[in-house]
Protein backbone atom coordinates (compact mmCIF):
# COMPACT_ATOMS: atom_id res chain seq x y z
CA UNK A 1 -107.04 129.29 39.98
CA UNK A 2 -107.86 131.19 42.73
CA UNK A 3 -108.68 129.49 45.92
CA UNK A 4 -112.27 130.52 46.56
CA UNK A 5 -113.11 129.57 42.71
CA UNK A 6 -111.21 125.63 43.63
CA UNK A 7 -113.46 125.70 46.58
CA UNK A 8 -116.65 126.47 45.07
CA UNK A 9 -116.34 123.59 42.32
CA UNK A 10 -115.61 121.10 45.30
CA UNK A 11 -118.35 121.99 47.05
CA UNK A 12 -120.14 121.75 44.34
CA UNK A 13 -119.01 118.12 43.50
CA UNK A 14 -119.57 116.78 47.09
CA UNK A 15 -123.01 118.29 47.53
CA UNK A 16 -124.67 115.75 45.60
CA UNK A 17 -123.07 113.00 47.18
CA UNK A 18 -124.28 113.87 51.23
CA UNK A 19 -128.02 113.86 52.53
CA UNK A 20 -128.18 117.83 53.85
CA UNK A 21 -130.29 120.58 53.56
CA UNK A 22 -129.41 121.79 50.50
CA UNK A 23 -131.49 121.08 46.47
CA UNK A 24 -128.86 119.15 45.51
CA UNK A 25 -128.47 116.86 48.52
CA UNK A 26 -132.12 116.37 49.24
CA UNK A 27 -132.67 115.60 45.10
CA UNK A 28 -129.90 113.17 45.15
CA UNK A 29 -131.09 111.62 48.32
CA UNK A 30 -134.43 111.25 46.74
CA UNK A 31 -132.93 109.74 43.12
CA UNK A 32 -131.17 107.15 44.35
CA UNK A 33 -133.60 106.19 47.50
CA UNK A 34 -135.64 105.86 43.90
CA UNK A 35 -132.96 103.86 42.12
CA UNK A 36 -132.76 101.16 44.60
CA UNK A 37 -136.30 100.93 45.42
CA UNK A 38 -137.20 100.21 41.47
CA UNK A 39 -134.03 97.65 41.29
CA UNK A 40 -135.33 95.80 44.21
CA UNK A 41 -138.81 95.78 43.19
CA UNK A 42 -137.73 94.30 39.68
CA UNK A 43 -135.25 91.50 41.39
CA UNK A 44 -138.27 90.35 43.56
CA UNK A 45 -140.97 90.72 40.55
CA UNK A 46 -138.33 88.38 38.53
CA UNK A 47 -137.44 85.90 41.24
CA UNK A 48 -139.06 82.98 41.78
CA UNK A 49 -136.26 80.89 43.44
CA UNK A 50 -134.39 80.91 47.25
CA UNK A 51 -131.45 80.85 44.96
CA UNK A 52 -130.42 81.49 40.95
CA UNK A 53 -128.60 77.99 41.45
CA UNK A 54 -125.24 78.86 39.79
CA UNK A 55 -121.63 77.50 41.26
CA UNK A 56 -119.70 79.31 44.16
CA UNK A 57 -116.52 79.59 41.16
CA UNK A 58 -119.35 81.05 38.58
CA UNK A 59 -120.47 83.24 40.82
CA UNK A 60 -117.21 84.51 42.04
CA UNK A 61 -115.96 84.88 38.58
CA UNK A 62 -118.68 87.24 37.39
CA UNK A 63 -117.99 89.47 40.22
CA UNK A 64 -114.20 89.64 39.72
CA UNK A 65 -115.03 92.57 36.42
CA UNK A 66 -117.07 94.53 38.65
CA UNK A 67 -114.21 94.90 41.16
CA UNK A 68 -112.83 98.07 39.63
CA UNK A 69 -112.83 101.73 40.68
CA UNK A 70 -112.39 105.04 38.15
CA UNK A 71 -111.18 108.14 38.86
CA UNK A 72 -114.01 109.49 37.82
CA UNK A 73 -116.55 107.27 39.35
CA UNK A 74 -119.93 106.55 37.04
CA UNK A 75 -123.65 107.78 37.59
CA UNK A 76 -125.16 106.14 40.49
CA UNK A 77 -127.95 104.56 37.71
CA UNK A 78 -125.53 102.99 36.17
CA UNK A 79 -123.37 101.63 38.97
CA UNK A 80 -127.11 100.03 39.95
CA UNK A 81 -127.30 97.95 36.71
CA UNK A 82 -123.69 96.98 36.97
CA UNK A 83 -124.57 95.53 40.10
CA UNK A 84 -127.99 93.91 39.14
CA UNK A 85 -126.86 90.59 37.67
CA UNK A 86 -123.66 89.95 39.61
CA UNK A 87 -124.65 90.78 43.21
CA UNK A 88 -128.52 91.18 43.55
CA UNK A 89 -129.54 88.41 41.34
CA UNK A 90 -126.59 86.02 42.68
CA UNK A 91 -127.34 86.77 46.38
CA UNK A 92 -129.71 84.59 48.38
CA UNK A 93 -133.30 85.20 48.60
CA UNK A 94 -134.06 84.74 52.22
CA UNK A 95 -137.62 86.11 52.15
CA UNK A 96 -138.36 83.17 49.44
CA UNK A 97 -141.18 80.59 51.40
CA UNK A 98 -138.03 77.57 50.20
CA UNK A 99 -135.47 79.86 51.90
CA UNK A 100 -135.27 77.29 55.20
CA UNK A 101 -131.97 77.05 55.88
CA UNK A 102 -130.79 78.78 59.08
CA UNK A 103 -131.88 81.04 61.46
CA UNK A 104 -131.64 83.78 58.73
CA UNK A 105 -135.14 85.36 58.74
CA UNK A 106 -137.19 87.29 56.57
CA UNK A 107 -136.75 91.04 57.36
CA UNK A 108 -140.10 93.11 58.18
CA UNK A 109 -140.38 96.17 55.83
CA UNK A 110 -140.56 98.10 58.76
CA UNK A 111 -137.40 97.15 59.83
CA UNK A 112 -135.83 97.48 56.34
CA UNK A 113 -137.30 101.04 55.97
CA UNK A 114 -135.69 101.97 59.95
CA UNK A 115 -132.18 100.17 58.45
CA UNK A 116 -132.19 103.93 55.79
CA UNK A 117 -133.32 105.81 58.38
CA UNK A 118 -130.30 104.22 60.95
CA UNK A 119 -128.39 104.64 57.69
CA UNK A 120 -128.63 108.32 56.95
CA UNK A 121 -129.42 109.82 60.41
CA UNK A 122 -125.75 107.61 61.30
CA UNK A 123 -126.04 107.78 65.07
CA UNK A 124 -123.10 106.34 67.44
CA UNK A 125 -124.38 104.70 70.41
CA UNK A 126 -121.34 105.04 72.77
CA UNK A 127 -122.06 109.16 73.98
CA UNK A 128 -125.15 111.22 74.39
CA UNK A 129 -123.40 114.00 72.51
CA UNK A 130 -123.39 111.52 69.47
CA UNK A 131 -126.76 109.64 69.82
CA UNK A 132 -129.28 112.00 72.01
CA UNK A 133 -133.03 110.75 71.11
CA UNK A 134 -131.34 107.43 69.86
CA UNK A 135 -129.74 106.91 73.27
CA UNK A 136 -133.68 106.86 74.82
CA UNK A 137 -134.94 105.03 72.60
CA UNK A 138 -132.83 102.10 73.17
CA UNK A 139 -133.27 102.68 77.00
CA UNK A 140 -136.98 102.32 76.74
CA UNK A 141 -136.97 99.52 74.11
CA UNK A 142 -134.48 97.30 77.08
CA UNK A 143 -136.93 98.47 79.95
CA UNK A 144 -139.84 97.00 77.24
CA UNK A 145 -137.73 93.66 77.11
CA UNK A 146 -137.33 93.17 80.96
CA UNK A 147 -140.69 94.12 82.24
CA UNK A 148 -141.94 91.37 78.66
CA UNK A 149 -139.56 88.51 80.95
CA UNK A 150 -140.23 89.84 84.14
CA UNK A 151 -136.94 91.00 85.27
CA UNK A 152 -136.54 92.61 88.46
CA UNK A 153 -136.11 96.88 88.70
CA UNK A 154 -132.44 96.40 89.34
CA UNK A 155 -132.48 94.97 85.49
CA UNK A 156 -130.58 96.25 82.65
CA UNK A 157 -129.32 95.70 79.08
CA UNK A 158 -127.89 97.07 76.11
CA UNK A 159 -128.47 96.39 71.90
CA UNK A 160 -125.71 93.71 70.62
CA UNK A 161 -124.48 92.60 66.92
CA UNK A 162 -126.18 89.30 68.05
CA UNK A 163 -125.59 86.00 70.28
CA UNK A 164 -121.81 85.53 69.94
CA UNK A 165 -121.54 89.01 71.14
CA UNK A 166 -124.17 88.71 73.82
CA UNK A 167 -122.84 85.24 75.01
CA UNK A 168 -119.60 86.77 75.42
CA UNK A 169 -120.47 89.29 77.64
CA UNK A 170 -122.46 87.42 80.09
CA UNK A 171 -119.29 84.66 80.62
CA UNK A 172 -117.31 88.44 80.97
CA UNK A 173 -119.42 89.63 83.29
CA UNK A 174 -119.75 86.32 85.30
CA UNK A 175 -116.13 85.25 85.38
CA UNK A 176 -115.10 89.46 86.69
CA UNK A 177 -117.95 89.13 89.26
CA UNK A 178 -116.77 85.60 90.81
CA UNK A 179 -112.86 86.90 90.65
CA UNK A 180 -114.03 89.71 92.92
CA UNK A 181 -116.45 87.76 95.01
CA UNK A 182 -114.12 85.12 95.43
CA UNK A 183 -110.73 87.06 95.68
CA UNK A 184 -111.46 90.22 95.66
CA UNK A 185 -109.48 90.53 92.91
CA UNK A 186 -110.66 93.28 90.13
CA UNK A 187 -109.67 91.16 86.33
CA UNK A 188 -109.71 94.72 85.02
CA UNK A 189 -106.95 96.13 86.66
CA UNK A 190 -105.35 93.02 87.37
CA UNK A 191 -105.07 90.77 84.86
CA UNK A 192 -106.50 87.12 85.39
CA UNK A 193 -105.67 85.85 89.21
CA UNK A 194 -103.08 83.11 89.69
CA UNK A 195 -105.95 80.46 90.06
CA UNK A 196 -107.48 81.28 87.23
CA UNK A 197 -106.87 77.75 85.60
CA UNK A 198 -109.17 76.45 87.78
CA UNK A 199 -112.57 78.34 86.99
CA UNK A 200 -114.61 76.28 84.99
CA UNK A 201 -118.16 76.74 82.94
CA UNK A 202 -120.64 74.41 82.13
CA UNK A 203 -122.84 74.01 79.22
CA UNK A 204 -124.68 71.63 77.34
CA UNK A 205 -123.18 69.52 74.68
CA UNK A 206 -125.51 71.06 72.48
CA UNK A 207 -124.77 74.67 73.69
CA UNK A 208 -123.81 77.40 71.01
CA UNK A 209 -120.10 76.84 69.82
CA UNK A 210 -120.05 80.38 71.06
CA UNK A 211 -119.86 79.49 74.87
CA UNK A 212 -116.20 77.60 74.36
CA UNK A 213 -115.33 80.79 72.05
CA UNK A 214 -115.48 83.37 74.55
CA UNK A 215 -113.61 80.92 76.96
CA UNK A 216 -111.16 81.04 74.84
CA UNK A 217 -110.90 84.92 73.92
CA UNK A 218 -111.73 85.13 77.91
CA UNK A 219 -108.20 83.42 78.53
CA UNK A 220 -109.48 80.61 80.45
CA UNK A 221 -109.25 78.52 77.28
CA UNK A 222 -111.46 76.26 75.59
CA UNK A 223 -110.36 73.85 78.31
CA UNK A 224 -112.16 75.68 80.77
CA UNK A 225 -115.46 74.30 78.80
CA UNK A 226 -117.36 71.33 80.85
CA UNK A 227 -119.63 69.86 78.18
CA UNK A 228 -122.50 68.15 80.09
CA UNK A 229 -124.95 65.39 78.08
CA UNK A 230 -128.30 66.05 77.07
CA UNK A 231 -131.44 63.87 77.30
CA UNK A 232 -133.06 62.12 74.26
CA UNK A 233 -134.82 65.50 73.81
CA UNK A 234 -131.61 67.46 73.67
CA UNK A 235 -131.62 69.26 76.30
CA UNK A 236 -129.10 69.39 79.11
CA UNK A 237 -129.10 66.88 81.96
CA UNK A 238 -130.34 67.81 85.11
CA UNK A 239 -128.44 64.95 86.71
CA UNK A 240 -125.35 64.41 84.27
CA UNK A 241 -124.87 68.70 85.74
CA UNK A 242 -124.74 67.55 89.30
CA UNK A 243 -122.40 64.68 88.82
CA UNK A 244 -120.18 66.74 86.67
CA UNK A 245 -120.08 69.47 89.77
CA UNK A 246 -119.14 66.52 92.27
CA UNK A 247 -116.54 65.71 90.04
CA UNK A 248 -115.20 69.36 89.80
CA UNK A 249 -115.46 69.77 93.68
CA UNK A 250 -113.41 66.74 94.12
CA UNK A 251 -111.02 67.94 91.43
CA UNK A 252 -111.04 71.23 93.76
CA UNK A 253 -111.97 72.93 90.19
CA UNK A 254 -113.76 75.88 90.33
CA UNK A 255 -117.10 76.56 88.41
CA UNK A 256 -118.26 79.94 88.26
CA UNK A 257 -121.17 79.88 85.41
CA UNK A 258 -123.46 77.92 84.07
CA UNK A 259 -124.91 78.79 80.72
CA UNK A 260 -128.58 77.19 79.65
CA UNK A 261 -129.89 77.04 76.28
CA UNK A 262 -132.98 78.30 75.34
CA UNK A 263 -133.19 77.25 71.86
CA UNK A 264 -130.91 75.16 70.15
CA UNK A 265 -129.44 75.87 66.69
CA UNK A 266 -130.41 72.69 65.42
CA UNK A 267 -133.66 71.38 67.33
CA UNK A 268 -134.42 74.19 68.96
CA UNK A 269 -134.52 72.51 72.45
CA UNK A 270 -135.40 74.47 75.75
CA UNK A 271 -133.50 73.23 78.52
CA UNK A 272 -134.45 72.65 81.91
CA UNK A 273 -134.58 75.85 83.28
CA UNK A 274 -136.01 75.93 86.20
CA UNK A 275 -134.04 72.89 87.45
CA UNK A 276 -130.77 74.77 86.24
CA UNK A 277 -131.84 77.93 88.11
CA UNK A 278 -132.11 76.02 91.28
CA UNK A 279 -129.11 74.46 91.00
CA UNK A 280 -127.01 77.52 89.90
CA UNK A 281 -128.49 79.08 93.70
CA UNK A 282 -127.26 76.20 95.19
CA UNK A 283 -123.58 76.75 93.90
CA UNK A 284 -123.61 80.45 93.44
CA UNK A 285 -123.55 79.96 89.89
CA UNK A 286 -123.96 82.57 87.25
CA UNK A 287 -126.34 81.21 85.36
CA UNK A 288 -126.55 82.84 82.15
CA UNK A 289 -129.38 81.46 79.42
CA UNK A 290 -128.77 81.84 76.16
CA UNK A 291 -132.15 82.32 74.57
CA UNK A 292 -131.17 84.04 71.13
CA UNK A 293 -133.27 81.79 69.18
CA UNK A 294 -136.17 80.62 72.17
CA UNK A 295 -136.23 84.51 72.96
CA UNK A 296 -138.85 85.51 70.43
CA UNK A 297 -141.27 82.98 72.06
CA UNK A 298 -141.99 86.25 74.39
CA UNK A 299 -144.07 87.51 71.70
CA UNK A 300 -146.20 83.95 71.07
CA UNK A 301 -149.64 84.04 71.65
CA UNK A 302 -149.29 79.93 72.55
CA UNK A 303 -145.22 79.34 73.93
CA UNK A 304 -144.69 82.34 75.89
CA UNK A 305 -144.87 80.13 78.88
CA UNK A 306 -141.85 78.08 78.16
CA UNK A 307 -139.26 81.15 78.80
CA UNK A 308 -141.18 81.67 82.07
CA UNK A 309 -137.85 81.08 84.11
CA UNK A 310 -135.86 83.48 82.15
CA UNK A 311 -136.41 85.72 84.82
CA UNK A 312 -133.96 83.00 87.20
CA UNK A 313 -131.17 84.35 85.17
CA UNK A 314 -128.34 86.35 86.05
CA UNK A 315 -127.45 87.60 82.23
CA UNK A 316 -129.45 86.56 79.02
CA UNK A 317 -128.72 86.98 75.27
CA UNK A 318 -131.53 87.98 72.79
CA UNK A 319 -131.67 87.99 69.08
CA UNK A 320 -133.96 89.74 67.26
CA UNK A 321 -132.62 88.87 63.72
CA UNK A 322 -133.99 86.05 64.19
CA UNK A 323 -137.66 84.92 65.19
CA UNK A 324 -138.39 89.05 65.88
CA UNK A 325 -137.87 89.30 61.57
CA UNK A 326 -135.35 92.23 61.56
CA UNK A 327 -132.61 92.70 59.27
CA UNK A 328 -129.15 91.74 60.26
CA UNK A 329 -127.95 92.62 62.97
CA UNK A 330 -130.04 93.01 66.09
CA UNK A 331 -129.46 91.23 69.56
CA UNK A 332 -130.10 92.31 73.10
CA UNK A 333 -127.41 91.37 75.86
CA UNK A 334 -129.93 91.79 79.26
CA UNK A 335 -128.75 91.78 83.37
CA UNK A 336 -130.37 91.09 86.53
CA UNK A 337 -128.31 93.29 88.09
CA UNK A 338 -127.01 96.77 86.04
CA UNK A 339 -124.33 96.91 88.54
CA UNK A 340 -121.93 94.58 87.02
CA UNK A 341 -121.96 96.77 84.11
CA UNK A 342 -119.33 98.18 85.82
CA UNK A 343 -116.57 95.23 85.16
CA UNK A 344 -116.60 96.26 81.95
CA UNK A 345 -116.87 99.91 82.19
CA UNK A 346 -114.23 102.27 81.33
CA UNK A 347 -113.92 106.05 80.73
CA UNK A 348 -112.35 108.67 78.73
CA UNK A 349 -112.53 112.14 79.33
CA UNK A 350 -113.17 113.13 75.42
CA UNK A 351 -116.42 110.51 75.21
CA UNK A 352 -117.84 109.71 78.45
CA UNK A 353 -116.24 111.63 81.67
CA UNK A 354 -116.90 110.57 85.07
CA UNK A 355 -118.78 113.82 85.18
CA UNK A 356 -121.00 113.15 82.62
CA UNK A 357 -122.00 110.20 85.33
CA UNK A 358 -122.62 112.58 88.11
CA UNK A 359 -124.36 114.68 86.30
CA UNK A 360 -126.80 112.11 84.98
CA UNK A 361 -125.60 112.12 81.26
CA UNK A 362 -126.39 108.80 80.01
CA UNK A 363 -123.68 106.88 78.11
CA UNK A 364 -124.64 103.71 76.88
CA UNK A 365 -121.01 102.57 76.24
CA UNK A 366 -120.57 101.99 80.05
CA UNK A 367 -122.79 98.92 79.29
CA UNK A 368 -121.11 97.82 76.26
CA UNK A 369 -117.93 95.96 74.65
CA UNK A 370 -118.30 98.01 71.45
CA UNK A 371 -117.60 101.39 71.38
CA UNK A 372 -118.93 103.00 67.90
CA UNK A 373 -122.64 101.45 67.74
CA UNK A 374 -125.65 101.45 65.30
CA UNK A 375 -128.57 102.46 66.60
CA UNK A 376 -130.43 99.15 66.07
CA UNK A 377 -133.42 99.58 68.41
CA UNK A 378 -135.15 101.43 66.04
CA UNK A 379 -135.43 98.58 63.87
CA UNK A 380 -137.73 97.03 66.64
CA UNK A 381 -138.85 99.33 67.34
CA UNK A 382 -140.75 100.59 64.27
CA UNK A 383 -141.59 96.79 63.94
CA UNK A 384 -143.52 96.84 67.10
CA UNK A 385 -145.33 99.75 65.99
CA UNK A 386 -146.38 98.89 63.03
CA UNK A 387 -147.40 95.39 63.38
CA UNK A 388 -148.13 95.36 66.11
CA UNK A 389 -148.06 92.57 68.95
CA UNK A 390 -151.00 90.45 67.85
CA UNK A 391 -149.58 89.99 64.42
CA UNK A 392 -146.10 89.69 66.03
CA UNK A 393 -147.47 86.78 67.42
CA UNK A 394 -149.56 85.60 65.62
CA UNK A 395 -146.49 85.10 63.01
CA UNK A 396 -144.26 83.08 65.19
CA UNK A 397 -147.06 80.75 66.10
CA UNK A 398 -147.80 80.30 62.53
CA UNK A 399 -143.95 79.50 61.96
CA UNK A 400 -144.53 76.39 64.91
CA UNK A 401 -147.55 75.26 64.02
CA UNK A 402 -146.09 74.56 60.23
CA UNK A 403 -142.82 72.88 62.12
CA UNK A 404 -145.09 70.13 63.56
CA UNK A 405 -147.39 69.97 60.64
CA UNK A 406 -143.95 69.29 58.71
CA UNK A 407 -143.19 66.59 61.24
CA UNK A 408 -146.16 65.15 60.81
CA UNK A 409 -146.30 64.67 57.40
CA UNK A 410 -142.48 63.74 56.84
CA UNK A 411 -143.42 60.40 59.38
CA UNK A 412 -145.84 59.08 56.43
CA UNK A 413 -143.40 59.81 53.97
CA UNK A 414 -141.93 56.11 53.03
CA UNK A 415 -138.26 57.31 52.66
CA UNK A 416 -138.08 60.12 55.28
CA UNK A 417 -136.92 59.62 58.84
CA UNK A 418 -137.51 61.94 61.03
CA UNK A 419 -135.29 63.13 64.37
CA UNK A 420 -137.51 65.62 65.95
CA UNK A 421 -141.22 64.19 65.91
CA UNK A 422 -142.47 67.26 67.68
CA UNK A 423 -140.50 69.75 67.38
CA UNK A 424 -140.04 72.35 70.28
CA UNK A 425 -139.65 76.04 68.46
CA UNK A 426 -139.91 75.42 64.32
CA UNK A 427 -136.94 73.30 63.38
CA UNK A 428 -137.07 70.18 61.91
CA UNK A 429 -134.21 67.64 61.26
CA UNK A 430 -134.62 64.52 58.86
CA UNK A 431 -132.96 62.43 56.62
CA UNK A 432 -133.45 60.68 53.27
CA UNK A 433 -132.94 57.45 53.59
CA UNK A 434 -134.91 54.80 51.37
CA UNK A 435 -136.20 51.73 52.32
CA UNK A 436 -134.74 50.00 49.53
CA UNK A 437 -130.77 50.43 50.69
CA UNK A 438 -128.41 49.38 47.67
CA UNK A 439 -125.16 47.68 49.01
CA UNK A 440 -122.37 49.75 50.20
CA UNK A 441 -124.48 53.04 49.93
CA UNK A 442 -123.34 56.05 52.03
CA UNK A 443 -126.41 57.53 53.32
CA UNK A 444 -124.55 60.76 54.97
CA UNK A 445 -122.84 61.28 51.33
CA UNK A 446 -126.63 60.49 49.98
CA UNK A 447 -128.15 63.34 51.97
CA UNK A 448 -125.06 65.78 51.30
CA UNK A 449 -125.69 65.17 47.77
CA UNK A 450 -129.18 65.90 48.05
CA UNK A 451 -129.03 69.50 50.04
CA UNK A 452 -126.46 70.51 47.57
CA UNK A 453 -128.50 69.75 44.66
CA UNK A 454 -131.63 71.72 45.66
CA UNK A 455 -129.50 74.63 45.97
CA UNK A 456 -127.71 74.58 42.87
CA UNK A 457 -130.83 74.12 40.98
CA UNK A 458 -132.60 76.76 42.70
CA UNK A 459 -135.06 74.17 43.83
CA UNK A 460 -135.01 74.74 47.88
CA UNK A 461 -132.36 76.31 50.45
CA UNK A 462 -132.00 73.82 53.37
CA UNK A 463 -129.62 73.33 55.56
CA UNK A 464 -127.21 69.90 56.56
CA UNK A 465 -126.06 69.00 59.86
CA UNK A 466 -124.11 66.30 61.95
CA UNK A 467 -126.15 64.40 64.60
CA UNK A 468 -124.07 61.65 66.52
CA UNK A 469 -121.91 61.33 63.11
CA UNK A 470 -124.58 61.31 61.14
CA UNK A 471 -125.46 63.42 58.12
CA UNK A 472 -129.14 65.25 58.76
CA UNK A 473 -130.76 67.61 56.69
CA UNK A 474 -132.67 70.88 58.44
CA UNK A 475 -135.52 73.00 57.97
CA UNK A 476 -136.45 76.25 59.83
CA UNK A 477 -138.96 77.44 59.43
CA UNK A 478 -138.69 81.13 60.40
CA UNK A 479 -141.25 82.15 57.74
CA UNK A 480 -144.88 83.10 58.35
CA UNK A 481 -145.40 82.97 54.60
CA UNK A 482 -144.31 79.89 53.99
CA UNK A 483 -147.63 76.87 53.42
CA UNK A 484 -148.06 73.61 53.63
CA UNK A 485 -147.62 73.55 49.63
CA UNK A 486 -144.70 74.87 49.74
CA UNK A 487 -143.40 71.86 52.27
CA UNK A 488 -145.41 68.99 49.88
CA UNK A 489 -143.33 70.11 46.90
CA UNK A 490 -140.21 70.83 48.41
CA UNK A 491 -140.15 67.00 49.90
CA UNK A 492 -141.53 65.90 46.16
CA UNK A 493 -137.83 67.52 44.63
CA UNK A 494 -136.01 65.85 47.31
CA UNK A 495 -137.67 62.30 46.72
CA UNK A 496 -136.92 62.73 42.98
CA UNK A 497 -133.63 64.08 43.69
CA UNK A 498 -132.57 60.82 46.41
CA UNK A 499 -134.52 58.69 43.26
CA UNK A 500 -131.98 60.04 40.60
CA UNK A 501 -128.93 59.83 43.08
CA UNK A 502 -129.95 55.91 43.92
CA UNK A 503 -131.34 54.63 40.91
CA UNK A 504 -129.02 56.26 38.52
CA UNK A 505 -125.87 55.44 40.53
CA UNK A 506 -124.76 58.78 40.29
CA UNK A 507 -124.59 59.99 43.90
CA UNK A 508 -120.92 60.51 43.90
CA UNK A 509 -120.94 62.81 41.08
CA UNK A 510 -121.10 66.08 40.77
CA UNK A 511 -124.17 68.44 40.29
């Protein structure tokens, strides 16, 4: 076969598999943009659980037959029902009003359409050459963020995968700016300095388990991690930080950063900010705030005053996959200063030359630990257009106003005791515990029991946690659409479900 006739039947073959300008490409496009959007509209039309409730070895074995590739391949149609039972209808419903487990939100459509557009259009964030519009829009959507937390001109940011890669950067940037402050020593080129054993960062003891994770991949070691105490509100201790910086100045230990937490995972505290700011002047701290979950307050109609002092900070981590409603994954990583971009900034000569700098060329992987990037703004961006920011806020304040009607109502409930009486964002931690305690009963097992039943009878997704080695059980409440009903009944299935466990004797066994 000649070589011209070989290459014609390949061509051939592959144009129906790539968006382009061509029929075939734009019909095939269109087909299976088609496909999916009648699948998912049947999955959701049939679903009317947070979960299908079957076992993680059920699950896992009705996947294994699907797990096989012809030479061949099949019609895109058909791949679609192959997938239907095993993966769509086995995969968690997180738009469900029961889905209240974590701070896993409900996507916006608008954000789910701008995931096909980031999808096909496939832009790489690092180089101009490979992003161009994308690379402006992102620039604009940062500049929206600082001016929304008043952050000065010199301000600065870049999009993230999300908190743990946000969090990172700001202990990065703080521990390269102190080494050259300090020492003059440049980490970059130098490796850590000799006294490096000696820089220390404080947090709360309720910070994100992310703060003692980028110690460690910083090199300073999870040792490097002060842990301060928190009040009875969970937040951080004005007072227990000042003691534990008299006790690193007499230790001659060196603390370069101190890292507030503007949202909690699991009650959603603010800490003191302001105070923490003050104090972080005082010491020529770095005071980074980690507000990926407290961040979307900057959209509420009613809280947007409690991250007034995120403007104190020297770095601050966003997420917008959370209380901002876009798909996974979407974060912000913000500066004070853009200049300290430049401890992490490197260059190559085939992506982003020093001349591309002098010439004004903008390169947004000077600002970033990632190199190939999704262009993720647009997600937000097409949100923010199309909702708009009354409804934007509107939603969150909805989400808060349910968390302390929850509250409320789970303190007349005979057998509920609640943690968080008023809860500060939309969290709410309680336990099942019955007035009636039968001898020898393990309430933490008891409550285990009970989270793990709901989900494997499709009857709620919550969420356990540990609270001063205790077993609690979580709501959050991240969506709008979720009532008061759908609170009433869900506490009705776990009263009948702690009722079974007690009464029947049965809460060792299994589901």
């Amino acid at each position: 076969m000649k070589m011209k006739t070989m290459d014609k039947e390949i061509n051939q073959n592959m144009d129906s598999f790539f968006l382009h300008q061509g029929e075939k490409g734009l019909r095939a496009f269109h087909e299976m943009v088609d496909g999916v959007s009648r699948q998912l509209q049947h999955l959701y039309a049939s679903t009317g659980q947070p979960f299908i409730g079957k076992m993680p070895d059920v699950i896992k074995d009705e996947i294994k037959p699907i797990m096989t590739f012809t030479r061949e391949g099949k019609s895109f149609e058909d791949v679609l029902h192959e997938i239907g039972d095993p993966i769509l209808k086995n995969s968690l419903h997180i738009s469900h009003q029961k889905s209240m487990a974590h701070l896993h939100c409900p996507p916006l459509l608008p954000g789910v359409a701008a995931e096909l557009m980031i999808a096909a259009l496939n832009q790489s964030m690092d180089s101009w050459d490979q992003s161009t519009a994308a690379t402006y829009v992102e620039e604009e959507m940062v500049k929206w963020l600082t001016e929304k937390l008043n952050l000065p001109a010199t301000s600065g940011g870049v999009f993230t995968s999300g908190g743990t890669q946000s969090n990172y950067m700001g202990l990065l940037l703080a521990r390269d700016a102190f080494c050259h402050a300090k020492w003059n020593h440049n980490v970059q080129r130098d490796g850590l300095p000799q006294r490096f054993n000696r820089l220390r960062i404080l947090c709360s003891e309720d910070a994100h388990f992310t703060v003692k994770k980028a110690a460690s991949q910083l090199g300073l070691g999870e040792n490097a991690i002060v842990t301060v105490k928190t009040d009875e509100h969970h937040r951080m201790s004005v007072e227990e930080v000042k003691e534990a910086l008299r006790n690193l100045e007499q230790n001659q230990l060196l603390p370069f950063a101190l890292v507030a937490t503007c949202g909690t995972t699991d009650f959603g505290s603010i800490d003191p900010m302001v105070d923490l700011a003050e104090i972080a002047r005082h010491h020529g701290l770095w005071l980074h705030i980690d507000a990926a979950y407290g961040g979307g307050l900057m959209m509420s109609h009613a809280h947007a005053g409690k991250l007034k002092e995120l403007e104190e900070a020297d770095s601050i981590t966003v997420d917008f996959h959370k209380l901002f409603y876009q798909p996974i994954s979407c974060g912000a990583f913000l500066v004070k200063d853009q200049k300290h971009f430049r401890h992490l900034s490197y260059h190559a000569d085939y992506l982003n030359p020093v001349k591309d700098d002098r010439e004004g060329i903008l390169n947004l992987v000077n600002k970033s630990v990632q190199t190939t990037r999704r262009f993720d703004a647009l997600k937000l961006f097409l949100s923010l257009k199309t909702v708009g920011t009354q409804l934007f806020g509107e939603m969150i304040d909805e989400t808060i106003k349910l968390a302390r009607y929850t509250a409320a109502y789970m303190e007349e409930q005979e057998n509920i005791v609640i943690q968080n009486p008023i809860p500060e964002i939309n969290t709410v931690i309680f336990r099942y515990q019955p007035k009636r305690l039968e001898m020898g009963m393990d309430i933490n097992q008891l409550n285990r029991l009970i989270q793990q039943r709901l989900l494997y009878r499709g009857k709620g997704v919550i969420a356990k946690t540990v609270i001063e080695g205790h077993t609690f059980l979580k709501l959050t409440l991240l969506n709008p659409r979720t009532k008061p009903g759908d609170i009433h009944s869900l506490l009705l299935e776990i009263e009948e479900i702690g009722d079974e466990l007690v009464n029947g004797g049965s809460y060792f066994d299994t589901f």
